[in-house]
Protein backbone atom coordinates (compact mmCIF):
# COMPACT_ATOMS: atom_id res chain seq x y z
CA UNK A 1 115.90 118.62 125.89
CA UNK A 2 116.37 118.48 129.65
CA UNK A 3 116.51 115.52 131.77
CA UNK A 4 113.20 113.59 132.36
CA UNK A 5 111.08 114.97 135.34
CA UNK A 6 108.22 112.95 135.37
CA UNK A 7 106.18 110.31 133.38
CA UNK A 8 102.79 109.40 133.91
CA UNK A 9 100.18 107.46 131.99
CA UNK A 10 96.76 109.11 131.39
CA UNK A 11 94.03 107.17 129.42
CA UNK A 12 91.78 108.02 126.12
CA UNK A 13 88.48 106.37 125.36
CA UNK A 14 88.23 102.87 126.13
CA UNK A 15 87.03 100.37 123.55
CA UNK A 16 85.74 97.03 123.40
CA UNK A 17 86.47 94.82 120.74
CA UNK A 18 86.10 90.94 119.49
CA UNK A 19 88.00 88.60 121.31
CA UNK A 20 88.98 86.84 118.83
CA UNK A 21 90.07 88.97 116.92
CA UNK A 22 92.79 89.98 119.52
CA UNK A 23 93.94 87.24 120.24
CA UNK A 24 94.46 85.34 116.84
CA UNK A 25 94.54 81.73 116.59
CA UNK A 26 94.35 81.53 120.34
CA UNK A 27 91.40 79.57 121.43
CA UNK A 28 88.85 80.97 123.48
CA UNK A 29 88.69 78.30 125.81
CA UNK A 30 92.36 80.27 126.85
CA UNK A 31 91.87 84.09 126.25
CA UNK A 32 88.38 83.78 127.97
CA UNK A 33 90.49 83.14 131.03
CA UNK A 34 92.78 85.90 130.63
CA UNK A 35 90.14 88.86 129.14
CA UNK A 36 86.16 87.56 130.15
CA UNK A 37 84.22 88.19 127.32
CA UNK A 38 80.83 89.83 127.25
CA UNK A 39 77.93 88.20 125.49
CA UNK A 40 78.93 89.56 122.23
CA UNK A 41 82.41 87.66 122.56
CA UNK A 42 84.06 91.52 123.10
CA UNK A 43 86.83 92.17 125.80
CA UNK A 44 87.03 95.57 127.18
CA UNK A 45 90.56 97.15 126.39
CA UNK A 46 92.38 100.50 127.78
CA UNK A 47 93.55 103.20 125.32
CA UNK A 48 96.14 104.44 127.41
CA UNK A 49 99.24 107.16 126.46
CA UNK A 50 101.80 108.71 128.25
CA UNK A 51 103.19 112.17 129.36
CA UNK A 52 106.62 113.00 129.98
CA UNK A 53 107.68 116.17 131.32
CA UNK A 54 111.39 117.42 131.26
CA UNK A 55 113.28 119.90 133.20
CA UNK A 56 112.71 123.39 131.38
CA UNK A 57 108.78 122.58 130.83
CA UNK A 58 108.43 120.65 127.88
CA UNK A 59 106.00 118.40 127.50
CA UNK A 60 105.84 115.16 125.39
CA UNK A 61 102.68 112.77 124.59
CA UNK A 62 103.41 109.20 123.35
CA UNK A 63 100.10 108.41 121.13
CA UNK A 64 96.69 110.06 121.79
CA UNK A 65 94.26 107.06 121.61
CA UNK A 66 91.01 107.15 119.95
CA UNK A 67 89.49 110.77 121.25
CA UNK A 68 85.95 111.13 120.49
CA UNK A 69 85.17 112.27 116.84
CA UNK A 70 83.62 109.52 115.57
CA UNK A 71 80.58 108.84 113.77
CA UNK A 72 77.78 107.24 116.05
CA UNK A 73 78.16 104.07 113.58
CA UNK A 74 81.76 103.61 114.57
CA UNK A 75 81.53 104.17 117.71
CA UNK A 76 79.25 101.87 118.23
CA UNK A 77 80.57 99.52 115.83
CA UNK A 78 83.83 99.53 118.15
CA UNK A 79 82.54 99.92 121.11
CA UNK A 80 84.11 103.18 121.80
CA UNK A 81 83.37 104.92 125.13
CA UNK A 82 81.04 107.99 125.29
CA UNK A 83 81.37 111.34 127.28
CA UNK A 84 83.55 113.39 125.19
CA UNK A 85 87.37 113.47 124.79
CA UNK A 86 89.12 111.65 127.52
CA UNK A 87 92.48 112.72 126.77
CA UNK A 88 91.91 116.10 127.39
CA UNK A 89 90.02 115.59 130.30
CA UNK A 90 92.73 113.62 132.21
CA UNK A 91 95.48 116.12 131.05
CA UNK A 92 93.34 118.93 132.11
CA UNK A 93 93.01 117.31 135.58
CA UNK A 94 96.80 117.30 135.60
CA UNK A 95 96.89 120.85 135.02
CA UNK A 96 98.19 120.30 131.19
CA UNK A 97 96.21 122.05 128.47
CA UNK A 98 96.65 120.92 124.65
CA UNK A 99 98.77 124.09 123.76
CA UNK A 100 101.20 122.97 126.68
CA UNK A 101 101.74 119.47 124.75
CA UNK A 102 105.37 120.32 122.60
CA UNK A 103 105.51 117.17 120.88
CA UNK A 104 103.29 113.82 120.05
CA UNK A 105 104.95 110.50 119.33
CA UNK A 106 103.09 108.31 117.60
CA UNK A 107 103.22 104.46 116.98
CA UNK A 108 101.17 104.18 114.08
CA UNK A 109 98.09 106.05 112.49
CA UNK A 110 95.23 103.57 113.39
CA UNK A 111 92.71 105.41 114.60
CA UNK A 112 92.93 103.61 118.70
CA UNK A 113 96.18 105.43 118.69
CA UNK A 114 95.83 108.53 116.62
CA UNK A 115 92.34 109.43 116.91
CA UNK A 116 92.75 111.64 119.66
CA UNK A 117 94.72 114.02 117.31
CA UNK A 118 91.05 115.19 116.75
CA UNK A 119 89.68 118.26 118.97
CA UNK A 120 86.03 117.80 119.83
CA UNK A 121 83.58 119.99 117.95
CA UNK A 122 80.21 121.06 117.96
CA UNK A 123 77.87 119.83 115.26
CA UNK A 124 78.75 120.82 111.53
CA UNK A 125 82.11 122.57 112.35
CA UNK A 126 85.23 121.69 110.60
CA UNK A 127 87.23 119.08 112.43
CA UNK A 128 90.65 120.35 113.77
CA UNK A 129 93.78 119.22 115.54
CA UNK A 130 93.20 119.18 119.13
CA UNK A 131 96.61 120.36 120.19
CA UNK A 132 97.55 123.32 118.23
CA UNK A 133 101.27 123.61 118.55
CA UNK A 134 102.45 120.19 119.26
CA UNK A 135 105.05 118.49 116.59
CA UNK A 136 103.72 115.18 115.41
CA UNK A 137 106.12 112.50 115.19
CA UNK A 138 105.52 109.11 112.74
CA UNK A 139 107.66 107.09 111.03
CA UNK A 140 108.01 107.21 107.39
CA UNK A 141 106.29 103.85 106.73
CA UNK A 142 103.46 104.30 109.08
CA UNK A 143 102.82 107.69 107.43
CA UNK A 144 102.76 106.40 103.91
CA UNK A 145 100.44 102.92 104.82
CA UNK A 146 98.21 105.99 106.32
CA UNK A 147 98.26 107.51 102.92
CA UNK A 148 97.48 104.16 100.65
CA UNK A 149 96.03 101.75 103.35
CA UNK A 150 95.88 98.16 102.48
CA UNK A 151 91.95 96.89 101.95
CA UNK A 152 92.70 94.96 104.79
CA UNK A 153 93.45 97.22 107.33
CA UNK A 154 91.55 100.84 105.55
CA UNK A 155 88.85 100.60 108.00
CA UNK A 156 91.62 101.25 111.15
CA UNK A 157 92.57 104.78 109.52
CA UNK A 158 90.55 108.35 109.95
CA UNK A 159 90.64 110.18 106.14
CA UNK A 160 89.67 112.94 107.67
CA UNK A 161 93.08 113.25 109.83
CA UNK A 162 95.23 112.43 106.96
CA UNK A 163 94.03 115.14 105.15
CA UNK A 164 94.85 117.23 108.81
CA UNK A 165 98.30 115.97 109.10
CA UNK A 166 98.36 116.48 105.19
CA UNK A 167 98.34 120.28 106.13
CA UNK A 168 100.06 120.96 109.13
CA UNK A 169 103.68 122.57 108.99
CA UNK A 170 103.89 120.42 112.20
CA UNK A 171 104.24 117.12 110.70
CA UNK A 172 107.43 115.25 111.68
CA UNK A 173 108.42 111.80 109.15
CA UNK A 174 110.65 110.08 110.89
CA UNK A 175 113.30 108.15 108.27
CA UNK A 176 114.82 105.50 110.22
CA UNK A 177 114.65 104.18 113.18
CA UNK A 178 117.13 105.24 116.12
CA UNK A 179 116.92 108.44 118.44
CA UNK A 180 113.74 111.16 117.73
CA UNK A 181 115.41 113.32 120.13
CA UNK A 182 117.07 113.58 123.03
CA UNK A 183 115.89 110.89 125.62
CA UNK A 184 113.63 109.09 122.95
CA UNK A 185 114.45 106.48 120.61
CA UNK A 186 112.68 104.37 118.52
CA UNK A 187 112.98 100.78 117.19
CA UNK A 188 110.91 99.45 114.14
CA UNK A 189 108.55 96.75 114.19
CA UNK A 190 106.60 95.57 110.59
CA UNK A 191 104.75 92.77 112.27
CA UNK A 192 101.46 94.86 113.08
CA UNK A 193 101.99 97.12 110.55
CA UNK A 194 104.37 99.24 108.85
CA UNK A 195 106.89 101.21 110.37
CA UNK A 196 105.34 100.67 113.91
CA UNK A 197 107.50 103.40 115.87
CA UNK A 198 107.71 101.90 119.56
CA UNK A 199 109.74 104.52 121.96
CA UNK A 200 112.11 104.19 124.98
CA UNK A 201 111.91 106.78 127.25
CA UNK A 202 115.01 107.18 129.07
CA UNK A 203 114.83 108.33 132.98
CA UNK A 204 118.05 109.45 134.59
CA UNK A 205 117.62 106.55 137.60
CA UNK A 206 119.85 103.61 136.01
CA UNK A 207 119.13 101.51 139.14
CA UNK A 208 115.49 101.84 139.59
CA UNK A 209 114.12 102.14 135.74
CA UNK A 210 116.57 103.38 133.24
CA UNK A 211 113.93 103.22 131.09
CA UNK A 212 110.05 102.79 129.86
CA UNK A 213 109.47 101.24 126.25
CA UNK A 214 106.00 102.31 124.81
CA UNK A 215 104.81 98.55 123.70
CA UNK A 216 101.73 100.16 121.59
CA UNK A 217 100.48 96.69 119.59
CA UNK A 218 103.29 94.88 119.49
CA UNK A 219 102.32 93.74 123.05
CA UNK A 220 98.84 95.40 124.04
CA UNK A 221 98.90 93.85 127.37
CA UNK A 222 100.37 91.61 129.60
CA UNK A 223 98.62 88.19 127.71
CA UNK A 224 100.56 89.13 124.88
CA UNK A 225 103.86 89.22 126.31
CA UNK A 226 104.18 85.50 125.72
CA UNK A 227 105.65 85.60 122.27
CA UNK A 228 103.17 83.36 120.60
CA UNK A 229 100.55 85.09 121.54
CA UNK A 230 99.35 87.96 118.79
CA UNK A 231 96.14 89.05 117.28
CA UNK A 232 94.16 88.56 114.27
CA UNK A 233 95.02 92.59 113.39
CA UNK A 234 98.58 91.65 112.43
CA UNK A 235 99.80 91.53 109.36
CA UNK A 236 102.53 89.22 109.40
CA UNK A 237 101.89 87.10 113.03
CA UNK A 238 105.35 85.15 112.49
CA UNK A 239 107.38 88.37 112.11
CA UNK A 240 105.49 89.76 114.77
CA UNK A 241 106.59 87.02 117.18
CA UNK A 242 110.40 87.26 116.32
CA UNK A 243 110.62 91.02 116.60
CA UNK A 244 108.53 90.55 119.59
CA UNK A 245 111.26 87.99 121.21
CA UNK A 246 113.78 90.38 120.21
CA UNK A 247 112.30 93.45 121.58
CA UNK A 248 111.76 91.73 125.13
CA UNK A 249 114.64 90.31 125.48
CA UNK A 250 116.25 93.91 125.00
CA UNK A 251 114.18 95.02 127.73
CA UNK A 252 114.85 92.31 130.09
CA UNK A 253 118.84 92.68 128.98
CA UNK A 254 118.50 97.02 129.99
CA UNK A 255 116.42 96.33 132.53
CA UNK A 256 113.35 98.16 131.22
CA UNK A 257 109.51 98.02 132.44
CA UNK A 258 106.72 98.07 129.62
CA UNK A 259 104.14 101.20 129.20
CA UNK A 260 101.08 98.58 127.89
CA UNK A 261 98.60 100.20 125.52
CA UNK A 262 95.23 98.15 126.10
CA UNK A 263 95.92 96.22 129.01
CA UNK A 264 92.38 97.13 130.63
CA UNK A 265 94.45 96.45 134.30
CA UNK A 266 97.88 97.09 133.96
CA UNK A 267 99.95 100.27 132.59
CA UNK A 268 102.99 99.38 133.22
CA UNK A 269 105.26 96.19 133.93
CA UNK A 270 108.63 95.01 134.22
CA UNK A 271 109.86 91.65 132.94
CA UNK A 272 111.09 88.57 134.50
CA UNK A 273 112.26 84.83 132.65
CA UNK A 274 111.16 81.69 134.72
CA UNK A 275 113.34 78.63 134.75
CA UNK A 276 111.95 77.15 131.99
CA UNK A 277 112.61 80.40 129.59
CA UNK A 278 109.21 82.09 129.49
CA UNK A 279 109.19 85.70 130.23
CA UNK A 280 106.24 86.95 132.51
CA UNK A 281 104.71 90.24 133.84
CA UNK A 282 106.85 91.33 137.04
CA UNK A 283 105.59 93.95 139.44
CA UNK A 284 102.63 95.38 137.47
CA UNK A 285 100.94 98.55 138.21
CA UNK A 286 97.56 100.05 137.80
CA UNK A 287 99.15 103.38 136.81
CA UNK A 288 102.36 104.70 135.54
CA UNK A 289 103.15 107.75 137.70
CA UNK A 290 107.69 107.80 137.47
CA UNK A 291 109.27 110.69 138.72
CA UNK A 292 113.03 111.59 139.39
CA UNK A 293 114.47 111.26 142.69
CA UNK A 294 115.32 114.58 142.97
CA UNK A 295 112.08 115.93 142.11
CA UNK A 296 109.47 113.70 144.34
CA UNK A 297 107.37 115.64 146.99
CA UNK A 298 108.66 115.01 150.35
């Protein structure tokens, strides 16, 4: 793979969900400060992914967010937002079609990450993958909780884009964590869920951002980059804070800025301890929108 050109965040449905839910054990009293609630107690939360494109024209999506093949019951249920597949929309205003997308890295298969996988379709027509020849990359334990969810979590995952991925000749399974390819690698995290695949995206500017780590839920926004902080989704909150301390203070150590999935305000941050230890949000942005020196418009 060439060296990184560009990297920009574009967004997929938004949802809303319960508060309290996302933010665990927190009390409301807190997190209403941080993420105003509506009258039903639900925060509104981005669905955001990323594109990188590399010298030579290839293309790379990290996750694909919820899309919009759902059933009106679940997407109600969860708050989903209407008007067709964002995704597509926003890479179409880029100028990027699905068949242009070469490769899909996903975190995990809950369906806020993965169901975007889905292309629309009319009424009664066979659902299909929205980007036709795009590898799809998970990690080994993500792909098998998929496969046999847990009766706790079965409600996050799509059946009907198992049996898709099931199929497809373009399935990647990643077996371990470490480099996907060239420029990405990928650390573990089992806090959330199994196998949760989180990328670093390496850029070619050591001194300005040497590189952008895809936080998916590990840390969804920028409340949750205080590591007690996590949500009632997790699985194992206690892991979840360790490999979240470790993870951050990797970042901090390379010097790394944070693509945040649901952060309804920010996409991207860097990190910064205060005297007393804490790491906070430093320099946030609205929108991610990285490109090499070499190749910025004058």
């Amino acid at each position: 793979m060439s060296r990184l050109k560009r990297l920009r965040s574009v967004e997929s449905n938004r949802q809303r969900l319960d508060g309290g839910a996302m933010f665990g054990h927190v009390p409301r009293a807190l997190w209403s400060e941080w993420h105003p609630p509506d009258t039903r107690g639900t925060i509104a939360l981005a669905c955001r992914c990323a594109l990188a494109e590399y010298e030579g024209g290839r293309r790379v999506l990290f996750e694909t967010g919820p899309g919009a093949c759902f059933p009106e019951v679940l997407r109600q249920r969860y708050a989903i937002e209407a008007g067709g597949h964002r995704l597509l929309r926003e890479l179409a205003g880029l100028g990027v079609s699905p068949a242009d997308i070469d490769d899909i890295v996903l975190s995990h298969l809950h369906f806020d990450h993965a169901g975007g996988l889905l292309a629309p379709v009319d009424q009664g027509a066979p659902l299909a993958l929205a980007f036709p020849r795009a590898r799809i990359w998970i990690s080994r334990p993500a792909w098998e909780r998929a496969q046999v969810p847990h009766r706790r979590d079965r409600a996050s995952f799509l059946p009907a884009l198992q049996e898709l991925l099931e199929r497809t000749p373009l399935l990647r399974v990643v077996e371990a964590p470490g480099p996907l390819f060239e420029g990405v690698t990928a650390v573990w995290s089992e806090g959330h869920t199994p196998g949760l695949m989180l990328a670093r995206i390496e850029t070619s500017s050591a001194d300005e951002a040497p590189a952008f780590r895809f936080a998916s839920d590990l840390i969804p926004g920028v409340a949750w980059i205080h590591a007690p902080v996590t949500m009632g989704y997790d699985r194992f909150p206690e892991r979840l804070v360790e490999e979240k301390q470790c993870f951050v203070a990797d970042a901090l150590a390379c010097g790394d800025q944070l693509i945040l999935t649901h952060d309804p305000e920010v996409a991207v941050t860097g990190l910064l301890r205060g005297d007393s230890g804490q790491v906070r949000a430093h320099h946030t942005q609205g929108r991610l929108d990285w490109q090499a020196k070499d190749h910025r418009s004058n």
